[in-house]
N, C-alpha and C. Protein backbone atom coordinates (compact mmCIF):
# COMPACT_ATOMS: atom_id res chain seq x y z
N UNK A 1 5.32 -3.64 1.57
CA UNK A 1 6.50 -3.03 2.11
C UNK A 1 6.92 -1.91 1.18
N UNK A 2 6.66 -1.08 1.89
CA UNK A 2 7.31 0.23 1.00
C UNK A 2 8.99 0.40 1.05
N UNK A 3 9.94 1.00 -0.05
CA UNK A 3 11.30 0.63 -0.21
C UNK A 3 11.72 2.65 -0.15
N UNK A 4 12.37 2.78 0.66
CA UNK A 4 13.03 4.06 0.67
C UNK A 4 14.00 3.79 0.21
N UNK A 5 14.94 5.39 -0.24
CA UNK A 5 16.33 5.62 -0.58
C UNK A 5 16.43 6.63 0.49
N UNK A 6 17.46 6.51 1.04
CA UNK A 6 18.22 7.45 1.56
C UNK A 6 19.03 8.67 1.76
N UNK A 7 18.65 9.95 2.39
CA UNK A 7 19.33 10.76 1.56
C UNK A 7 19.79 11.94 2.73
N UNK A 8 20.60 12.36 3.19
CA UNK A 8 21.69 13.16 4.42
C UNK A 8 21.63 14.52 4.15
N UNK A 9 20.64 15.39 4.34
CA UNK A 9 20.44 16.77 4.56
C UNK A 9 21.03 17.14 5.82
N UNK A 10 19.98 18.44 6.03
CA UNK A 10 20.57 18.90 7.27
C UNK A 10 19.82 17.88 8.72
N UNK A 11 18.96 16.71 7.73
CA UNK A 11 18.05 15.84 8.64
C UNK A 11 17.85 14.60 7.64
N UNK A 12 17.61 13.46 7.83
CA UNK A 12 18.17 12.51 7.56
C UNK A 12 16.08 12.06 7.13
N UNK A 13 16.26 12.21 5.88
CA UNK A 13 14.24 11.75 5.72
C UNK A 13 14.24 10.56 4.66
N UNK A 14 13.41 9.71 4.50
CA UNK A 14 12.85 8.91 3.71
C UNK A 14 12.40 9.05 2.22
N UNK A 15 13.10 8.81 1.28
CA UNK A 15 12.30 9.14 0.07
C UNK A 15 11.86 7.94 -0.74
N UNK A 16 10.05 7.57 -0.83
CA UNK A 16 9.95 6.39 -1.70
C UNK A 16 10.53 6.33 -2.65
N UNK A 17 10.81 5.29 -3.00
CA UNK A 17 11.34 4.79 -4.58
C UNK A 17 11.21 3.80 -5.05
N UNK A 18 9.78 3.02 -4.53
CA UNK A 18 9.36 2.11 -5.10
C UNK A 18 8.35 1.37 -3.92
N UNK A 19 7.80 0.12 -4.18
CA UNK A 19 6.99 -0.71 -3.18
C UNK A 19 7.23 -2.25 -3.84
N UNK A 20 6.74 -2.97 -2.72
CA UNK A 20 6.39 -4.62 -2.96
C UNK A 20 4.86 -5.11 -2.52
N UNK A 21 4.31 -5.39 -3.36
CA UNK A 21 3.22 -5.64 -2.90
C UNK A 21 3.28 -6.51 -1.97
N UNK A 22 2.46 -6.78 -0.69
CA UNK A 22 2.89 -7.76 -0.02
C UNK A 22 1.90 -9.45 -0.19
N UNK A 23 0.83 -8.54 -1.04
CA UNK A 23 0.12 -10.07 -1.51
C UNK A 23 1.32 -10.93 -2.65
N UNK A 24 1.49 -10.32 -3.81
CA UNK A 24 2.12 -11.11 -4.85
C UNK A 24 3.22 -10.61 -4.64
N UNK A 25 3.72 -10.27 -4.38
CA UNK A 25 5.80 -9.81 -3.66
C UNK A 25 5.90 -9.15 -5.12
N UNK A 26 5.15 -8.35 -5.84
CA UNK A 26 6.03 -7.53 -7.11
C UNK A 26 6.43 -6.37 -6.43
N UNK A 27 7.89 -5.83 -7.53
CA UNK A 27 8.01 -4.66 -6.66
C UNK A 27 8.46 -3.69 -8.09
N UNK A 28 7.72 -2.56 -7.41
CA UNK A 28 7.45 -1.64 -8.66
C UNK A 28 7.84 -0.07 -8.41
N UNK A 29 9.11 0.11 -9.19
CA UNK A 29 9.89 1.26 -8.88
C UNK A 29 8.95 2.60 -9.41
N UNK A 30 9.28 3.38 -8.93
CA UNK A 30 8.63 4.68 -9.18
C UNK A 30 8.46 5.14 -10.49
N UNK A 31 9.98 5.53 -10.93
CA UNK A 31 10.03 5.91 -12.49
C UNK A 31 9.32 4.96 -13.18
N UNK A 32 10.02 3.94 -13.31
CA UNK A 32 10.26 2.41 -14.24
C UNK A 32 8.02 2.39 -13.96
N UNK A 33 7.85 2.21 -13.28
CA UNK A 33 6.86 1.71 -13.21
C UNK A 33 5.16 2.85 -12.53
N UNK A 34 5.11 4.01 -13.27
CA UNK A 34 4.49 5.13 -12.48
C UNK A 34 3.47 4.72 -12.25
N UNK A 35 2.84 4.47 -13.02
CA UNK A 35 0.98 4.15 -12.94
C UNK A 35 0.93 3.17 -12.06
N UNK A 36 1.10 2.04 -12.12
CA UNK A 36 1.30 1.10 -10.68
C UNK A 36 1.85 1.83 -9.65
N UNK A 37 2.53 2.30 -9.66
CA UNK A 37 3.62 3.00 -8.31
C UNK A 37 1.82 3.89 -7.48
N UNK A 38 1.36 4.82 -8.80
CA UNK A 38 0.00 5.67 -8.25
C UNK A 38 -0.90 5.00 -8.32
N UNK A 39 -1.07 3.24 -8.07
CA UNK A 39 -2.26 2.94 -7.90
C UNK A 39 -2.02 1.76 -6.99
N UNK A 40 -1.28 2.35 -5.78
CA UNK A 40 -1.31 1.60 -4.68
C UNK A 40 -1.61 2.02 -3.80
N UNK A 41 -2.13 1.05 -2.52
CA UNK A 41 -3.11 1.23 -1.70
C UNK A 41 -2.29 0.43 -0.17
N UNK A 42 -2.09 1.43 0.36
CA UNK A 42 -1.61 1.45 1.80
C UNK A 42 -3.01 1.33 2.95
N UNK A 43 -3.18 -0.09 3.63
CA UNK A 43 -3.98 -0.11 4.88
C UNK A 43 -3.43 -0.01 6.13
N UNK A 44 -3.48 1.01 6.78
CA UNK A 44 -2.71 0.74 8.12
C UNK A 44 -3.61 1.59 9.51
N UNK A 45 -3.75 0.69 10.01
CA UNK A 45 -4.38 0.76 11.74
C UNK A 45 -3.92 -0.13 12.53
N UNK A 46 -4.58 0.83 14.07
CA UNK A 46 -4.00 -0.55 15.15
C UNK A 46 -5.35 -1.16 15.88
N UNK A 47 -5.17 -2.04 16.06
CA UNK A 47 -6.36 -3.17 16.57
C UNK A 47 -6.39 -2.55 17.69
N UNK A 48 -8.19 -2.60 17.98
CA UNK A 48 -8.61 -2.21 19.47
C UNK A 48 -8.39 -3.13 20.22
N UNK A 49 -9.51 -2.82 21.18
CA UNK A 49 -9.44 -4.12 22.47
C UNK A 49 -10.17 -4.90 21.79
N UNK A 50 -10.03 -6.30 22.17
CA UNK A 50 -10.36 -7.44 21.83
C UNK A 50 -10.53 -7.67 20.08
N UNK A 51 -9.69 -7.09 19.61
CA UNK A 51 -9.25 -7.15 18.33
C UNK A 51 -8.67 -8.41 17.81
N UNK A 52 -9.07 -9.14 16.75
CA UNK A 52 -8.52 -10.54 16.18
C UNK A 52 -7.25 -10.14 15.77
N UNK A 53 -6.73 -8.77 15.59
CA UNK A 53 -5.43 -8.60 15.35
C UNK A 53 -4.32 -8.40 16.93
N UNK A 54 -4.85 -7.88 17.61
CA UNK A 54 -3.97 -7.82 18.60
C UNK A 54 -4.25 -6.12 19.55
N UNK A 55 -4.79 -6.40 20.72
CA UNK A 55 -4.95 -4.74 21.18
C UNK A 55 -3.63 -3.99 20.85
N UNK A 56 -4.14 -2.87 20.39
CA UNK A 56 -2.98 -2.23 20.25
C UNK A 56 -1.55 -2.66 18.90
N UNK A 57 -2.33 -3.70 18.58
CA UNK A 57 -1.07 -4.01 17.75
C UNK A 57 -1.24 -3.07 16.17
N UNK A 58 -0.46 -3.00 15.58
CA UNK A 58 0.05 -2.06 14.37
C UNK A 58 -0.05 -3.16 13.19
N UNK A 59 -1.39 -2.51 12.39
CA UNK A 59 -1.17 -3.44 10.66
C UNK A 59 -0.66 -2.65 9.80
N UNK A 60 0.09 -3.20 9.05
CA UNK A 60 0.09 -2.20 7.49
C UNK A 60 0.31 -3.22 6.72
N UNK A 61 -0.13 -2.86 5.39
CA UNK A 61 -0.22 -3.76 4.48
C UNK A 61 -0.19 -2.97 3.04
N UNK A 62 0.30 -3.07 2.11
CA UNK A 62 0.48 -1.93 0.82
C UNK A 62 0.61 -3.18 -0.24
N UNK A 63 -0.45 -3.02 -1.13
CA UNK A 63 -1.27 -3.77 -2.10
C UNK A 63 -0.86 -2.79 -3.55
N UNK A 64 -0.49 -4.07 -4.21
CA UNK A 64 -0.73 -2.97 -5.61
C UNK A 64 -2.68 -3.21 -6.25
N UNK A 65 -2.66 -2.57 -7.50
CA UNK A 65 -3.92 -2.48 -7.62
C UNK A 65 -4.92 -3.68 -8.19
N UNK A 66 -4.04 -4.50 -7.99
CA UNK A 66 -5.03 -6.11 -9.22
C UNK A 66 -5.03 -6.67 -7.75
N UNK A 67 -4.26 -6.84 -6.98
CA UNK A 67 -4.39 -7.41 -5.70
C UNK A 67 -5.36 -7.33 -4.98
N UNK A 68 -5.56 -5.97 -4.54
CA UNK A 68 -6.30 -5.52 -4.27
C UNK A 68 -7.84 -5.76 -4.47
N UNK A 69 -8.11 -5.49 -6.16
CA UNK A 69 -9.02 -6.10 -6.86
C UNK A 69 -9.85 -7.26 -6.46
N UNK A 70 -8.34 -8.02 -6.50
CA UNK A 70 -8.77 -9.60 -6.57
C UNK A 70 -9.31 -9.71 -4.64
N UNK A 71 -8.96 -8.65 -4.35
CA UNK A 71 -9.29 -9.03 -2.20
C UNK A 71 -10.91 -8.34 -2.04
N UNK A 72 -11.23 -7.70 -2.88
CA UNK A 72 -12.38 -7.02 -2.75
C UNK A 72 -13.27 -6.21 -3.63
N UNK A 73 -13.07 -6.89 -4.96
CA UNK A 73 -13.53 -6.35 -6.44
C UNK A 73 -14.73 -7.16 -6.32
N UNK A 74 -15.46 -7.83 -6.08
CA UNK A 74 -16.53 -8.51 -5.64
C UNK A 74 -17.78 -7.76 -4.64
N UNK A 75 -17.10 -6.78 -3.72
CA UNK A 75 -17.89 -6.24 -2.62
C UNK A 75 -18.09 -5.05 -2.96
N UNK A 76 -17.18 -3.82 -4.29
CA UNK A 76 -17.41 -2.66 -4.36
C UNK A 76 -18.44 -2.40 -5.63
N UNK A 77 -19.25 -1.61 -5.61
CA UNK A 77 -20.60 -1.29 -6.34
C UNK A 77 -20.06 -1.08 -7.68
N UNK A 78 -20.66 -1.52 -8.65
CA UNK A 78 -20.68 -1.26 -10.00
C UNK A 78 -20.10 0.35 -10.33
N UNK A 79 -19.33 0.46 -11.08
CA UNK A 79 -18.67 1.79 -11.51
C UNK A 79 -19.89 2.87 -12.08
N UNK A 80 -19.66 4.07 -11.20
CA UNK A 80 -20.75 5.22 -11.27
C UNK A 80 -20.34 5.55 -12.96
N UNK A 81 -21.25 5.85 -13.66
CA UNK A 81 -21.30 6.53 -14.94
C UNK A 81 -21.26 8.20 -14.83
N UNK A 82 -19.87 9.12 -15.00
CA UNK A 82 -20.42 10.36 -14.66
C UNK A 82 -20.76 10.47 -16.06
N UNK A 83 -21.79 11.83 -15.78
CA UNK A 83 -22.10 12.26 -17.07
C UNK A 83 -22.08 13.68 -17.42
């Protein structure tokens, strides 16, 4: 769950200022917490037809980065060496 602040221009827009992961519920403010804040990972699509999620239905899900890790650090290839 991403956390806006609010703010009344001449149009009324969204400004992040933090997230909750939704695996481990931490929630990690922008300033207070930058490097986590830039190493989160937003999944969001909508299920086709005959989708185990729902036709048409809407996922999102926003992971911080150990979470993440821990959901699929197993399946991604050994870290490229640049040189």
């Amino acid at each position: 769950m991403i956390k806006y602040k609010i703010e009344t221009r001449k149009e009324i827009i969204k400004i992040p200022i933090g997230f909750i992961c939704d695996s481990c519920k931490t929630e990690f403010h922008y300033l207070k917490d930058m490097i986590e804040y830039q190493e989160k990972y937003t999944i969001k699509f909508y299920g086709g037809y005959g989708s185990v999620f729902g036709d048409g239905q809407e996922v999102e899900i926003n992971l911080c980065q150990n979470c993440l890790n821990e959901m699929i650090g197993d399946l991604v290839d050994e870290k490229l060496e640049i040189e």
